[in-house]
C-alpha atoms as a PDB file:
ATOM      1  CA  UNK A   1     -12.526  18.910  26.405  1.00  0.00           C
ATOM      2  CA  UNK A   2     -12.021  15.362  25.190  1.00  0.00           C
ATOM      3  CA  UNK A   3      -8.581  14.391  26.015  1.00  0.00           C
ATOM      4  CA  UNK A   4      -5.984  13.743  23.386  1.00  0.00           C
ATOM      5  CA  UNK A   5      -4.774   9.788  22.989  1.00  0.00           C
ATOM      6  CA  UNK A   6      -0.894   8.995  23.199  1.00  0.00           C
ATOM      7  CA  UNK A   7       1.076   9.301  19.545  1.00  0.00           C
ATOM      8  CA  UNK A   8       2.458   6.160  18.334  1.00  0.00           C
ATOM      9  CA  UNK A   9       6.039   7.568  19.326  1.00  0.00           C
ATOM     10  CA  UNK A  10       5.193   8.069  22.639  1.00  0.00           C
ATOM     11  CA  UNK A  11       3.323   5.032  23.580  1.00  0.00           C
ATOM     12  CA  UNK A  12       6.897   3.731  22.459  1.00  0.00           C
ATOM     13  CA  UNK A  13       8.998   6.392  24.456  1.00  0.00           C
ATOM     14  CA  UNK A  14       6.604   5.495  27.971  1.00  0.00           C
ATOM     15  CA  UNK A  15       6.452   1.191  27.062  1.00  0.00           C
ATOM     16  CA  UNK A  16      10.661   1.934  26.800  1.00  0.00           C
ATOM     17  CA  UNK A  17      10.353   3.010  30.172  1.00  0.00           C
ATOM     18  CA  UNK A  18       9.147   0.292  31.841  1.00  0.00           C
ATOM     19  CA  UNK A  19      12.168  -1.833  30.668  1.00  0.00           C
ATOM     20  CA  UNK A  20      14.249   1.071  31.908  1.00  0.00           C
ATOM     21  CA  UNK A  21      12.778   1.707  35.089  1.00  0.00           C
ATOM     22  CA  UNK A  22      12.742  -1.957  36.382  1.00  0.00           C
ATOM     23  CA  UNK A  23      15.178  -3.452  34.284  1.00  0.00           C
ATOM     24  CA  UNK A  24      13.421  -6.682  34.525  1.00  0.00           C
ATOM     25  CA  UNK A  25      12.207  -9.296  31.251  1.00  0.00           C
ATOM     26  CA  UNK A  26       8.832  -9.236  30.618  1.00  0.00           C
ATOM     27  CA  UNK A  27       6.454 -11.872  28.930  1.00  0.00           C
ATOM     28  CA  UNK A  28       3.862 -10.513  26.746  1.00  0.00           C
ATOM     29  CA  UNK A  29       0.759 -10.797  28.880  1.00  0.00           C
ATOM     30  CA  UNK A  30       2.828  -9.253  31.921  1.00  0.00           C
ATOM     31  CA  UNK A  31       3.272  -6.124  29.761  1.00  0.00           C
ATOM     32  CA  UNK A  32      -0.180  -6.123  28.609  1.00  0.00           C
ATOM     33  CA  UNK A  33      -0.753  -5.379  32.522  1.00  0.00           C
ATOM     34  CA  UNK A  34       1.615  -3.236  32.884  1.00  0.00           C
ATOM     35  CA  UNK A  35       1.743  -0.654  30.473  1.00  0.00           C
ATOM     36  CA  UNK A  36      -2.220   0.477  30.685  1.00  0.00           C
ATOM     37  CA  UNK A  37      -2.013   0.987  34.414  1.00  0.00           C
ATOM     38  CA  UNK A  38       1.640   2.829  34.552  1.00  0.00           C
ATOM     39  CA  UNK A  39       2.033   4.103  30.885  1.00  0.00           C
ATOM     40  CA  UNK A  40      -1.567   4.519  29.730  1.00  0.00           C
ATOM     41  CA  UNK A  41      -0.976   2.524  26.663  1.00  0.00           C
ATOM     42  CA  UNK A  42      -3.991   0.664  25.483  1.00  0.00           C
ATOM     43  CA  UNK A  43      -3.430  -3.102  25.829  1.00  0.00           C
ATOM     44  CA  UNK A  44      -4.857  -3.531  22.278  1.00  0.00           C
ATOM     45  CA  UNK A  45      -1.984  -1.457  21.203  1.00  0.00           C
ATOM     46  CA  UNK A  46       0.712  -3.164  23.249  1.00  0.00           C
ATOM     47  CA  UNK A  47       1.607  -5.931  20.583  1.00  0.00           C
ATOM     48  CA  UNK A  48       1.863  -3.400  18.198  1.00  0.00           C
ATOM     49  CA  UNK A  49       4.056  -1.067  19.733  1.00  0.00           C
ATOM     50  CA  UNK A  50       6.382  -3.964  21.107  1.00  0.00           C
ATOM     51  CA  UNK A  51       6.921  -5.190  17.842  1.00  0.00           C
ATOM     52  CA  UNK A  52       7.557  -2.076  16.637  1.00  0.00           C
ATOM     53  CA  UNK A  53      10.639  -1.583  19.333  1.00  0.00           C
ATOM     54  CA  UNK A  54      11.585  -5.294  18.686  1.00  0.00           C
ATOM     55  CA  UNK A  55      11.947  -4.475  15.052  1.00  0.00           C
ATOM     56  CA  UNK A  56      14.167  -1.737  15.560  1.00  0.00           C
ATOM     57  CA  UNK A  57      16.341  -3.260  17.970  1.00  0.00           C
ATOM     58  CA  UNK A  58      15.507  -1.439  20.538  1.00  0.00           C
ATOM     59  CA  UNK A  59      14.098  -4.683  22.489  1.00  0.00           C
ATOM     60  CA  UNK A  60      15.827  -7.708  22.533  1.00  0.00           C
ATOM     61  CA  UNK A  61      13.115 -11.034  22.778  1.00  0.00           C
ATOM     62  CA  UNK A  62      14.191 -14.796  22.531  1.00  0.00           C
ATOM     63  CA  UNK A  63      11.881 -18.157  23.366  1.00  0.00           C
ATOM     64  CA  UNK A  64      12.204 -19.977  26.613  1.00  0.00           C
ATOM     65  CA  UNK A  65      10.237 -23.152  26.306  1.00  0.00           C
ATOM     66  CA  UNK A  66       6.472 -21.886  24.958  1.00  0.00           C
ATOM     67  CA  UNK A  67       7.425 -18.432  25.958  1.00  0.00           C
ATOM     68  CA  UNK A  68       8.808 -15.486  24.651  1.00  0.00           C
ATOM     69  CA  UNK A  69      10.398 -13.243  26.727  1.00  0.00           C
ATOM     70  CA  UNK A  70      10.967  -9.806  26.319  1.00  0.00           C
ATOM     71  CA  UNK A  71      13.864  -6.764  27.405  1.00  0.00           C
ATOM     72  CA  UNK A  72      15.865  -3.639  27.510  1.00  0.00           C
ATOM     73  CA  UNK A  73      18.624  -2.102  28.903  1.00  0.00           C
ATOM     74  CA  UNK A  74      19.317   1.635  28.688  1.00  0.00           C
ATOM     75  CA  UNK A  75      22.817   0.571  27.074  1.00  0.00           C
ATOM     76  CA  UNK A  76      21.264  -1.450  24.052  1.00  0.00           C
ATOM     77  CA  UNK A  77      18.822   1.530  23.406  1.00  0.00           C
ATOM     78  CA  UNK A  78      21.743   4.137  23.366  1.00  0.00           C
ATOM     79  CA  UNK A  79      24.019   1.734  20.883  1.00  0.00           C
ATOM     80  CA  UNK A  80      20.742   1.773  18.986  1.00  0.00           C
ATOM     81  CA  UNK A  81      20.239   5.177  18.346  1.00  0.00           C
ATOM     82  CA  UNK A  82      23.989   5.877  17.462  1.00  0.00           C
ATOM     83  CA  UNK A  83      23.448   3.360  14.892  1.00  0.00           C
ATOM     84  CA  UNK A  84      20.722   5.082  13.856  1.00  0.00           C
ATOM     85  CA  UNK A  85      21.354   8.744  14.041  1.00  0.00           C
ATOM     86  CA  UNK A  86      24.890   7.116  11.995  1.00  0.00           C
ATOM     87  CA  UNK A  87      23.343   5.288   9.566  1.00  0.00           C
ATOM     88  CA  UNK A  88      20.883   8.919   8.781  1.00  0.00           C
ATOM     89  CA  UNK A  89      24.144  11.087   8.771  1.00  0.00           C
ATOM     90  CA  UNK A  90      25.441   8.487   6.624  1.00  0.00           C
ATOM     91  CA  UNK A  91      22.389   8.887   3.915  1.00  0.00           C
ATOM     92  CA  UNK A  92      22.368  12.957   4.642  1.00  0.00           C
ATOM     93  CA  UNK A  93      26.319  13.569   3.346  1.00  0.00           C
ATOM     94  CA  UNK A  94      25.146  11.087   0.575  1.00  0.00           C
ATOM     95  CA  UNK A  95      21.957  13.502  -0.923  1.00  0.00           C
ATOM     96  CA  UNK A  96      24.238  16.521  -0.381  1.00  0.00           C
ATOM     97  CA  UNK A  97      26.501  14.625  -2.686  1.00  0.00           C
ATOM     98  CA  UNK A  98      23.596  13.963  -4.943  1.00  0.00           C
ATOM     99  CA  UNK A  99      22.684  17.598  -4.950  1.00  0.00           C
ATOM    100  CA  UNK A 100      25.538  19.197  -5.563  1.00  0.00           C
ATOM    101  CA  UNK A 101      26.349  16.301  -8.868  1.00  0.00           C
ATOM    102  CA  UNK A 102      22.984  17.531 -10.197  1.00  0.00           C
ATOM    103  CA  UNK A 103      23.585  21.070  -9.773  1.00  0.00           C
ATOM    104  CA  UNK A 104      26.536  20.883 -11.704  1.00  0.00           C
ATOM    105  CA  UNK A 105      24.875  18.785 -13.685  1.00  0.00           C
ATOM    106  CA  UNK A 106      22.402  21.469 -14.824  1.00  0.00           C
ATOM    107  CA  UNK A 107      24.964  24.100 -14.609  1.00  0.00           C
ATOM    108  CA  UNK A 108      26.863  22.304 -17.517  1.00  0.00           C
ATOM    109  CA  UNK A 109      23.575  21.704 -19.325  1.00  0.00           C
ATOM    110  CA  UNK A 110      22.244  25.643 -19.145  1.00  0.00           C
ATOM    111  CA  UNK A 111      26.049  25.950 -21.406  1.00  0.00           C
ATOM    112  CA  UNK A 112      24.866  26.675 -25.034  1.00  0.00           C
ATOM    113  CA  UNK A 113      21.381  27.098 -24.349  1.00  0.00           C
ATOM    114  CA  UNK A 114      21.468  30.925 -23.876  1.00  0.00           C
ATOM    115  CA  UNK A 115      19.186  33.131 -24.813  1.00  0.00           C
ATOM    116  CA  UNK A 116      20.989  34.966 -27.936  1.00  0.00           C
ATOM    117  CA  UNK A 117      19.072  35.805 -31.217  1.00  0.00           C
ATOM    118  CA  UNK A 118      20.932  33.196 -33.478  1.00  0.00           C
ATOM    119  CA  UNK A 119      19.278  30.470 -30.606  1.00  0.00           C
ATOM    120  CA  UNK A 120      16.280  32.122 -31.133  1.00  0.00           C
ATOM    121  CA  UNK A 121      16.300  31.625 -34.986  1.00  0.00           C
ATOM    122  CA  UNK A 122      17.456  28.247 -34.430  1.00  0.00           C
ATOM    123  CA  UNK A 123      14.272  27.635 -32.409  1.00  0.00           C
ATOM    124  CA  UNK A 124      12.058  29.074 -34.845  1.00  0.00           C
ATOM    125  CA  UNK A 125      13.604  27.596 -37.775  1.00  0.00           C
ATOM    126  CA  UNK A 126      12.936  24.029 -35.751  1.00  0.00           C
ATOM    127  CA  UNK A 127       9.195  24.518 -35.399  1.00  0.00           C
ATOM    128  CA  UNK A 128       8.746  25.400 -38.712  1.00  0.00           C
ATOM    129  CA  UNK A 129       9.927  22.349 -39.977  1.00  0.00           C
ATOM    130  CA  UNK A 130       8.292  20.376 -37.528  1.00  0.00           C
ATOM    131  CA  UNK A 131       4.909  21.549 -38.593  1.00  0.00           C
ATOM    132  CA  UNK A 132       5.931  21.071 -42.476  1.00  0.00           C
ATOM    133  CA  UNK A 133       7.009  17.655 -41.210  1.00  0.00           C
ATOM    134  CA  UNK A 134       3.507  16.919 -39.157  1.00  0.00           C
ATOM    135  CA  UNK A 135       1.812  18.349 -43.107  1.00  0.00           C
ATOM    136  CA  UNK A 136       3.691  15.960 -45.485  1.00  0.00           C
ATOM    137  CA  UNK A 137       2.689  13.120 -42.977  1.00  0.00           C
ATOM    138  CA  UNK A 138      -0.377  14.207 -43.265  1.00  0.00           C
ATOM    139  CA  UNK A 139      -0.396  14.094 -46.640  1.00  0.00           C
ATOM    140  CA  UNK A 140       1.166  10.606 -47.054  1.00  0.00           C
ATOM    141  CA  UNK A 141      -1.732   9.171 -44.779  1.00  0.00           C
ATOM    142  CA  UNK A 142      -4.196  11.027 -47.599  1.00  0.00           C
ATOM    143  CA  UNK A 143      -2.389   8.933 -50.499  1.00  0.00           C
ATOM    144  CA  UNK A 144      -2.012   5.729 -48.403  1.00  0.00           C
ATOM    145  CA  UNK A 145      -4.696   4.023 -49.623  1.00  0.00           C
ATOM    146  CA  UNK A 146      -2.943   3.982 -53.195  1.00  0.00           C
ATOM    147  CA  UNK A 147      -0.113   2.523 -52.184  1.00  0.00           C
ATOM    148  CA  UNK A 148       0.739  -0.855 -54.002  1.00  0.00           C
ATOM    149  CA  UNK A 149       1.693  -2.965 -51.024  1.00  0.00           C
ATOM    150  CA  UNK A 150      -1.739  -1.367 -48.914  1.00  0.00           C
ATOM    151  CA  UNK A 151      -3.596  -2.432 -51.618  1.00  0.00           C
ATOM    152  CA  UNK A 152      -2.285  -5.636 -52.248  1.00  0.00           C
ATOM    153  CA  UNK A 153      -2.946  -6.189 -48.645  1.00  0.00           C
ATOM    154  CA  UNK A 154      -6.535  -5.088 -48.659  1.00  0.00           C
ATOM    155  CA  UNK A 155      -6.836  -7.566 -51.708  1.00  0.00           C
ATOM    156  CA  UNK A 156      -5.374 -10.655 -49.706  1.00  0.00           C
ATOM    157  CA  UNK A 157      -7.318  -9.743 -46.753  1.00  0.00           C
ATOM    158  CA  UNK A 158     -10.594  -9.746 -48.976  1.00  0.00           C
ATOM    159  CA  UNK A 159      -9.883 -13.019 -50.076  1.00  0.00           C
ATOM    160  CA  UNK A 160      -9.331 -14.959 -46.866  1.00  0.00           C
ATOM    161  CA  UNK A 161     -12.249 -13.004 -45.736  1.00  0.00           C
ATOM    162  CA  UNK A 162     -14.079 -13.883 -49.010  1.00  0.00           C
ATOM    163  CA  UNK A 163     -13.073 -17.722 -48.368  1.00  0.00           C
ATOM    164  CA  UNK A 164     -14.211 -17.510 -44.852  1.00  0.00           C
ATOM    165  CA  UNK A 165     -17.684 -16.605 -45.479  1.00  0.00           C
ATOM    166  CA  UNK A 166     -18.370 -18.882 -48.480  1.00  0.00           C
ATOM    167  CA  UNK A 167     -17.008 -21.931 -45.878  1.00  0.00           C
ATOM    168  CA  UNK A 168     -19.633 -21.128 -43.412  1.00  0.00           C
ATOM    169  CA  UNK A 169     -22.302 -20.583 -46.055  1.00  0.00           C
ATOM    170  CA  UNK A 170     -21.424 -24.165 -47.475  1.00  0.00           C
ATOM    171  CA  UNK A 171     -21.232 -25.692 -43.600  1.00  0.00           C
ATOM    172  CA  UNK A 172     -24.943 -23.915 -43.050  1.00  0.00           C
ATOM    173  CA  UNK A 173     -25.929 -25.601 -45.921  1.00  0.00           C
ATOM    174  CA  UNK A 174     -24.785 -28.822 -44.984  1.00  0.00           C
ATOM    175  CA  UNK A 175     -26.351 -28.617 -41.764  1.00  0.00           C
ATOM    176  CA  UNK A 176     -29.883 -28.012 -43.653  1.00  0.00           C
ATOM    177  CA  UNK A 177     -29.674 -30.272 -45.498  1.00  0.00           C
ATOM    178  CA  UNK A 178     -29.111 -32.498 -42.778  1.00  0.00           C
ATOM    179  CA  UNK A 179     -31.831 -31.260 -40.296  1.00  0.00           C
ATOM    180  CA  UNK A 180     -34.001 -31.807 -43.530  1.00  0.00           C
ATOM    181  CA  UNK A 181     -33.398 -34.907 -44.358  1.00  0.00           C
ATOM    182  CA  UNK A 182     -33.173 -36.420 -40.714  1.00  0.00           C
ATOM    183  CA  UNK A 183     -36.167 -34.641 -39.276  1.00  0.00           C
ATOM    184  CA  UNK A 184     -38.402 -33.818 -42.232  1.00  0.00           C
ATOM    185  CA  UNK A 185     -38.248 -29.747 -41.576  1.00  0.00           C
ATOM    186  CA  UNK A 186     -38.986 -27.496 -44.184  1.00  0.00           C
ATOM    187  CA  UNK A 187     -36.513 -25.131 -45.670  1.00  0.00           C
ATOM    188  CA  UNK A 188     -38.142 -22.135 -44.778  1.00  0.00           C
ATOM    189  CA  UNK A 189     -38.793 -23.420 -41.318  1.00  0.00           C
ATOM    190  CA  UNK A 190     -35.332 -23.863 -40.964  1.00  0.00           C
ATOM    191  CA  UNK A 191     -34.528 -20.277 -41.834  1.00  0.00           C
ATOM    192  CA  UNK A 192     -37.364 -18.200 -40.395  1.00  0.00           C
ATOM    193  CA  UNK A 193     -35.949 -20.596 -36.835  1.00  0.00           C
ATOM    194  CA  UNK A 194     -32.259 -20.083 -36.806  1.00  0.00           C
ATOM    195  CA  UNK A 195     -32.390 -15.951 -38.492  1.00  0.00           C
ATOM    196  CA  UNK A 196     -30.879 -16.907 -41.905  1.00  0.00           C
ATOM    197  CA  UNK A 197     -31.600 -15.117 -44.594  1.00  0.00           C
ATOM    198  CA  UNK A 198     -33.999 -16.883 -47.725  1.00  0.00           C
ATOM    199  CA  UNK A 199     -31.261 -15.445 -50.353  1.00  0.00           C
ATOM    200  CA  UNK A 200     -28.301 -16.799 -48.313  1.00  0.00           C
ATOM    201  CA  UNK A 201     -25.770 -17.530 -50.937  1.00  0.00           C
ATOM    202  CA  UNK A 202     -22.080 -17.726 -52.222  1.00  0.00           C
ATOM    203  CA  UNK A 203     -20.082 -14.696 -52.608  1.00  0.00           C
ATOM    204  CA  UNK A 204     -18.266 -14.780 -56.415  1.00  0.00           C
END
């Protein structure tokens, strides 16, 4: 059977070891040597998985010169992990807090809300109103069209539309008459060449 590769937790459990085990400080490439041959870590993964300890304290690094230098002592790895297992109590008494707010929470909400005939009623009544409210909307949207200030609007929007499209009817004139008159074209070359239409003309 093919054998099973080390977890990410225990490639970091066996690399803590070696700082355990010798209590000695490592550079990176002397870990990279290391580990594979006593831990069966991967050196690809060595980087990774000493960051990873570096990040959570676990493995104290500083720079000599070009080098950085890397260890761990069973102490700093124990002060660690009270922090830790603190810090996680810490956040555990705070949900049950959470919890037990929101259970009163809904508790206090569920007050009111039980399930008596006059509630009922109430319900129904509610529904039936909202559907005679969704109708009369409905309604209003029919008739909207007739409305004074919709219609004035339509009207003003006409108009700038209106004066839009005579503007570019007098500007495609002007441009005729200017390709006419500076390169002899006829008028109906002009039209059938550019797509505009022979009875092209202003709206009134």
């Amino acid at each position: 059977s093919k054998k099973k590769g080390l977890s990410f937790e225990e490639k970091r459990t066996r690399m803590m070891e070696i700082f355990f085990e010798t209590k000695d400080v490592f550079q990176l490439k002397d870990i990279e040597k290391i580990a594979p041959k006593e831990k069966g870590i991967t050196s690809m993964s060595v980087k990774e998985i000493l960051q990873s300890l570096v990040d959570d304290g676990m493995v104290d690094t500083d720079r000599i010169g070009t080098s950085n230098y890397f260890w761990a002592f069973p102490s700093k790895a124990l002060h660690a992990r009270k922090h830790k297992l603190e810090e996680l109590e810490s956040q555990f008494a705070e949900s049950s807090q959470k919890k037990v707010a929101l259970q009163k929470s809904i508790e206090k909400s569920k007050t009111g809300r039980e399930d008596t005939a006059e509630r009922a009623a109430l319900t129904e009544e509610l529904a039936a109103l909202r559907q005679e409210k969704e109708q009369l909307q409905a309604e209003i949207d029919k008739y909207r069209e007739c409305d004074p200030d919709v219609v004035e609007e339509m009207r003003e929007t006409n108009k700038i539309a209106k004066e839009a499209a005579n503007r570019w009817t007098d500007n495609i004139f002007s441009i005729k008459s200017w390709a006419k008159r500076k390169f002899g074209f006829e008028e109906s070359r002009i039209d059938k060449s550019f797509g505009i239409p022979e009875d092209l003309d202003y709206i009134d």
